[in-house]
C-alpha atoms as a PDB file:
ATOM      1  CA  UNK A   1     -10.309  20.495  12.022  1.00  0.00           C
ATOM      2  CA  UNK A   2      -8.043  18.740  13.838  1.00  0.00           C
ATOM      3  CA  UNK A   3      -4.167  18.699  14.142  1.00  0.00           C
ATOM      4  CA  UNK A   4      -2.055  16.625  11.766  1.00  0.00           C
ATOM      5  CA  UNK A   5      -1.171  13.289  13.325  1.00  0.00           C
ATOM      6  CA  UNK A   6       2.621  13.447  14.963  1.00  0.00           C
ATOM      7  CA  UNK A   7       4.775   9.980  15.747  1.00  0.00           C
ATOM      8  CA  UNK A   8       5.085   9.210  19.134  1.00  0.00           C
ATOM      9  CA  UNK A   9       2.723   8.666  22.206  1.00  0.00           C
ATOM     10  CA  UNK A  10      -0.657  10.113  23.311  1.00  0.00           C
ATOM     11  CA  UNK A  11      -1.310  11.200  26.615  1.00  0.00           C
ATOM     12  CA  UNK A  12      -3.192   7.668  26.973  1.00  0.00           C
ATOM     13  CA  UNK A  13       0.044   6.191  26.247  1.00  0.00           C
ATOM     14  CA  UNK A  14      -1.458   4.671  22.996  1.00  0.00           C
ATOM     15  CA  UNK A  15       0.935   4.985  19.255  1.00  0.00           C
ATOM     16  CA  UNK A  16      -0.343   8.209  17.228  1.00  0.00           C
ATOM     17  CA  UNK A  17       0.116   7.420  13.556  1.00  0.00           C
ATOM     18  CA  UNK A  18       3.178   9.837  11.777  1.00  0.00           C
ATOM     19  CA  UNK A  19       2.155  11.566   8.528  1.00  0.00           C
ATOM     20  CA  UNK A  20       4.172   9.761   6.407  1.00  0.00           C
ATOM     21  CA  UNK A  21       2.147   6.248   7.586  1.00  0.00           C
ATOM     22  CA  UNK A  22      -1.133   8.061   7.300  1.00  0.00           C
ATOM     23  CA  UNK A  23      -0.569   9.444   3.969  1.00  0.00           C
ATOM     24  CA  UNK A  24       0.654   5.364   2.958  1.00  0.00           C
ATOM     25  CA  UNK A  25      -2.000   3.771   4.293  1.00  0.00           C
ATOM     26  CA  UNK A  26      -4.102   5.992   2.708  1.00  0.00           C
ATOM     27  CA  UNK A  27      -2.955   6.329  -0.739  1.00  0.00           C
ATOM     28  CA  UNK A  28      -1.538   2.627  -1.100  1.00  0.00           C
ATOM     29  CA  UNK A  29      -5.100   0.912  -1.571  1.00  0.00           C
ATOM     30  CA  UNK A  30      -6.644   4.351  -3.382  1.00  0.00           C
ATOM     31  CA  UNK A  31      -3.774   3.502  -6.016  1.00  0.00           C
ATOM     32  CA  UNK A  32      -4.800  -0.161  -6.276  1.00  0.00           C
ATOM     33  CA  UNK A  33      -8.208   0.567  -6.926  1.00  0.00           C
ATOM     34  CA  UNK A  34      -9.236   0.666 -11.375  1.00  0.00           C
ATOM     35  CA  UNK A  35      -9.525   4.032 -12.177  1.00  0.00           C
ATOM     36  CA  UNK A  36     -12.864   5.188 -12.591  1.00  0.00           C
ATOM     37  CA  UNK A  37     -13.935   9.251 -12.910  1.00  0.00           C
ATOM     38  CA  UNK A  38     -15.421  10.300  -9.967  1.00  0.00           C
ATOM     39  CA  UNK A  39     -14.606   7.331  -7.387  1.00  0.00           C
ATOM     40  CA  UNK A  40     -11.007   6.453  -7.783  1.00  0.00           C
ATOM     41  CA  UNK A  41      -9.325   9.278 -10.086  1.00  0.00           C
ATOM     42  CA  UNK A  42      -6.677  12.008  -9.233  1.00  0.00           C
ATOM     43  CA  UNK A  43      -9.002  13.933  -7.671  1.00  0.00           C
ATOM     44  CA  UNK A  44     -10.863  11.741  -5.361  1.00  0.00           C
ATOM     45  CA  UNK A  45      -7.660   9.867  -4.122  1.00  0.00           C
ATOM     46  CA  UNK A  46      -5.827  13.184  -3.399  1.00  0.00           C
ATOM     47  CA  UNK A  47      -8.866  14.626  -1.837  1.00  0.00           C
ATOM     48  CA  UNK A  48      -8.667  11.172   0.169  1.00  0.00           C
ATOM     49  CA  UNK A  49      -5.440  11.426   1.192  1.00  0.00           C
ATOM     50  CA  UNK A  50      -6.135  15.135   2.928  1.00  0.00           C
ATOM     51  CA  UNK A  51      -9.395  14.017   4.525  1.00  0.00           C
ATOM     52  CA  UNK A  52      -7.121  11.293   6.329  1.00  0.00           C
ATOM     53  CA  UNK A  53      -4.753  13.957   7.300  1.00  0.00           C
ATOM     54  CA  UNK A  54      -6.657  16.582   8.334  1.00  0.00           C
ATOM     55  CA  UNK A  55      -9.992  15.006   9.574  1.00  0.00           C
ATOM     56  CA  UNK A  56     -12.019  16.005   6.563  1.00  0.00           C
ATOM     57  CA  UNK A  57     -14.651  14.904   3.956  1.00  0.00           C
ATOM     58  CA  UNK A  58     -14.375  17.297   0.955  1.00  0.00           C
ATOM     59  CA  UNK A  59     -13.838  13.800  -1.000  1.00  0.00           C
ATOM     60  CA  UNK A  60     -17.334  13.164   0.000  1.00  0.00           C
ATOM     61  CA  UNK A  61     -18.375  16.348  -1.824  1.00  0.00           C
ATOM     62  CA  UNK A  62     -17.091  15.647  -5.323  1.00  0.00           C
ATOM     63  CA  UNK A  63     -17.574  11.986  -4.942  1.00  0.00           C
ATOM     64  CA  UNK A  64     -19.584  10.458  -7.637  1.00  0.00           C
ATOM     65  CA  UNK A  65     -20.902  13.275  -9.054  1.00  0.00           C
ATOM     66  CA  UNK A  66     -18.911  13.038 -12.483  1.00  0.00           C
ATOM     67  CA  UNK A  67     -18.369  10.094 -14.605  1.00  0.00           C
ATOM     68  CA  UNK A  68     -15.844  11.250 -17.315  1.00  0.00           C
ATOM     69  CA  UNK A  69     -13.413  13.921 -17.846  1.00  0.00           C
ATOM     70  CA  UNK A  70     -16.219  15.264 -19.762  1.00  0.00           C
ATOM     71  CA  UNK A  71     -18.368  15.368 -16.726  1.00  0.00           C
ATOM     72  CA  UNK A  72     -15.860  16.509 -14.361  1.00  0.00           C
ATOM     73  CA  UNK A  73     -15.056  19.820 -16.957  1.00  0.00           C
ATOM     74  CA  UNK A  74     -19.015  20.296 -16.368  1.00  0.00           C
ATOM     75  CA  UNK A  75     -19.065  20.164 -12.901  1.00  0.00           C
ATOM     76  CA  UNK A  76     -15.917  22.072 -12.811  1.00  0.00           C
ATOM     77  CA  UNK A  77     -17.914  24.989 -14.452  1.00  0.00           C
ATOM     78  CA  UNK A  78     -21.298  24.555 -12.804  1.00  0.00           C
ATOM     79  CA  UNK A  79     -19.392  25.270  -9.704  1.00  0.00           C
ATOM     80  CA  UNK A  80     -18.249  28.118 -11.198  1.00  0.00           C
ATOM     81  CA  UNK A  81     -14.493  27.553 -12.023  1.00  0.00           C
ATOM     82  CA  UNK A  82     -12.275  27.484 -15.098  1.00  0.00           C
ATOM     83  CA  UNK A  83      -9.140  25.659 -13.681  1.00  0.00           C
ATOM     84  CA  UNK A  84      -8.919  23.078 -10.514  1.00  0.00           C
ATOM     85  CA  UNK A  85      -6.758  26.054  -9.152  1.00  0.00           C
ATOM     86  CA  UNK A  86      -9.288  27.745  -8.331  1.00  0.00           C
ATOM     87  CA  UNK A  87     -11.783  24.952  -7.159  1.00  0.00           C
ATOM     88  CA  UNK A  88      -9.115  23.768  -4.525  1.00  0.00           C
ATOM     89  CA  UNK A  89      -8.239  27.339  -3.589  1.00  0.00           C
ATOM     90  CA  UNK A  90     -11.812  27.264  -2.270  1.00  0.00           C
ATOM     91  CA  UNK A  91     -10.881  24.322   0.458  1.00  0.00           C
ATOM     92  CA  UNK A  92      -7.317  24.339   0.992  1.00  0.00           C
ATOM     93  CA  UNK A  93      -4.415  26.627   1.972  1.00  0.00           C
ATOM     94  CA  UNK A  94      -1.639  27.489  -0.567  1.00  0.00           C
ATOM     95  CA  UNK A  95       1.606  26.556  -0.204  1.00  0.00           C
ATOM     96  CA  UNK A  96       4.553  26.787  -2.425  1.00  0.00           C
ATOM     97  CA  UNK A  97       5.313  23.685  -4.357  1.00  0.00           C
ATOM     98  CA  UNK A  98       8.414  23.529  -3.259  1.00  0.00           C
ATOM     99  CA  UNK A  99       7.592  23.418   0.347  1.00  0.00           C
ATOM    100  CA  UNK A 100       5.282  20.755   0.034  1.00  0.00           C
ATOM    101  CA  UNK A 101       5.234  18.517   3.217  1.00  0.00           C
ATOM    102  CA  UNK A 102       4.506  14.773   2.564  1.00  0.00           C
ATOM    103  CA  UNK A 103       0.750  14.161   1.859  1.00  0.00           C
ATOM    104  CA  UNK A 104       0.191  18.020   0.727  1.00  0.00           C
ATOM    105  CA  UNK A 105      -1.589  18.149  -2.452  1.00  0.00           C
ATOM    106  CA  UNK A 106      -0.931  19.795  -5.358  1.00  0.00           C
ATOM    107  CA  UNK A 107      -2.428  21.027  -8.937  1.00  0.00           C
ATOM    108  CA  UNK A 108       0.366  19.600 -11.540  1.00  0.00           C
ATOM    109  CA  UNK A 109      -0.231  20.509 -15.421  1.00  0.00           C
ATOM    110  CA  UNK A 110       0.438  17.171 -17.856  1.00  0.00           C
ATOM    111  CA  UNK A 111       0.629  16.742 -21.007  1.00  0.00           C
ATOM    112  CA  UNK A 112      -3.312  16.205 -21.361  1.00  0.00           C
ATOM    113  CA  UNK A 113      -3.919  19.213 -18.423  1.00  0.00           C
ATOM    114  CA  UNK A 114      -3.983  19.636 -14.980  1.00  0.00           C
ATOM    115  CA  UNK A 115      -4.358  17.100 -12.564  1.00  0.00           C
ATOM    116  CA  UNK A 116      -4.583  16.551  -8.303  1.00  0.00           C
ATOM    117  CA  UNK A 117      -1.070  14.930  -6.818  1.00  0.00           C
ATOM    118  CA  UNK A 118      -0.030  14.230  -3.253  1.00  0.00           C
ATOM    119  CA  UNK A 119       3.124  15.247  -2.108  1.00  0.00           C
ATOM    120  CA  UNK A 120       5.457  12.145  -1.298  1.00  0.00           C
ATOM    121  CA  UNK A 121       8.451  14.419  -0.482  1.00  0.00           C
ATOM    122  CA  UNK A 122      10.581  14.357  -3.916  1.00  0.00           C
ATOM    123  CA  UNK A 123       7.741  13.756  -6.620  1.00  0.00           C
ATOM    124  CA  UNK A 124       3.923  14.485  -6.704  1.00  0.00           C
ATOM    125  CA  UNK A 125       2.318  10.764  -7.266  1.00  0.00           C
ATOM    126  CA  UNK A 126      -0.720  11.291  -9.898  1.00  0.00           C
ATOM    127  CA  UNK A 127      -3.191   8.345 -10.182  1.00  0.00           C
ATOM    128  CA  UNK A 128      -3.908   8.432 -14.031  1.00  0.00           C
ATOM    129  CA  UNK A 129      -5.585   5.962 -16.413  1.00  0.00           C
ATOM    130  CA  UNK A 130      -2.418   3.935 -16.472  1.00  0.00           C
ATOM    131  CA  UNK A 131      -1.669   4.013 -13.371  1.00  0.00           C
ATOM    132  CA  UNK A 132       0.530   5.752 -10.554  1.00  0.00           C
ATOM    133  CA  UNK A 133       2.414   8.594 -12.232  1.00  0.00           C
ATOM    134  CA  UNK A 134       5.055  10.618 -10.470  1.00  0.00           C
ATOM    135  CA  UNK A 135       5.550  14.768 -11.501  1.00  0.00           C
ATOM    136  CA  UNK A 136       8.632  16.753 -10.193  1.00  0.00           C
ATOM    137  CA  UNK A 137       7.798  20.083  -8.355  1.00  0.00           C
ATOM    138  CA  UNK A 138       8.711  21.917 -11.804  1.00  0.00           C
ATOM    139  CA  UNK A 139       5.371  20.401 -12.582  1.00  0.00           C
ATOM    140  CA  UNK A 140       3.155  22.662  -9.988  1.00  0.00           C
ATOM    141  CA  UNK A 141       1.060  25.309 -10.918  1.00  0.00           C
ATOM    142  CA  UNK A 142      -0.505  25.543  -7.557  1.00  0.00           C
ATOM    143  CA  UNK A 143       0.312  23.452  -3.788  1.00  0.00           C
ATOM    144  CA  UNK A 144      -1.836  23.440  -0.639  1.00  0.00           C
ATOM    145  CA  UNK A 145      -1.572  22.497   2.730  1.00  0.00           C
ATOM    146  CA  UNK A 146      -3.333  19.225   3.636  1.00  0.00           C
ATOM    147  CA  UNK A 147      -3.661  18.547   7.386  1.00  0.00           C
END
């Protein structure tokens, strides 16, 4: 895996993107995109936004293979988890919520259960049926290092 991205200059002289403009670039278009299970939900774009950071494809893994929150619950267990906590435990490093670094992910529980955020420093942005949601760190049940 390879080292987060830093501001600045590479030895060649060339830009090296900061986190803050990876995790943008990243989760700017994801947000545009309908929401559809499996493709363009909470958990793909977060996924998404911690490949980008930390040279990853775990998206890739999950990707398409659920259609419906219906689906995804069944997948969930096939893998052999109750909770996303414990899926994501499986790939990433915890963190406590309130350490969260922009574009670390997080598990946040809503009103209609838990769902994948990223971290963009003061709220955990959620894409939801409706569209972009923000959650305060009071909303964590679980954070993990992404990059």
């Amino acid at each position: 895996m390879s080292p987060p991205a830093r501001a600045g200059r590479s030895a060649g002289g060339s830009r090296v993107a900061s986190r803050f403009e990876i995790v943008s670039k990243t989760v700017r278009p994801l947000l545009a995109e309908p929401y559809a299970y499996g493709t363009a939900d909470c958990f793909i774009t977060a996924l998404a936004v911690a490949d980008a950071l930390g040279g990853t494809e775990i998206a890739k893994i999950y990707r398409g293979r659920y259609r419906t929150k219906t689906g995804a619950g069944r997948l969930l267990r096939r893998l052999g988890h109750s909770s996303l906590v414990t899926l994501v435990d499986t790939h990433f490093q915890r963190c406590a919520p309130a350490e969260a670094r922009v574009g670390d992910i997080a598990i946040v529980l809503a009103e209609d259960g838990e769902h994948l955020a990223v971290c963009a420093g003061q709220a955990f942005i959620v894409k939801t049926e409706r569209g972009r949601r923000d959650f305060p760190v009071s909303t964590c049940i679980a954070a993990y290092r992404a990059g």
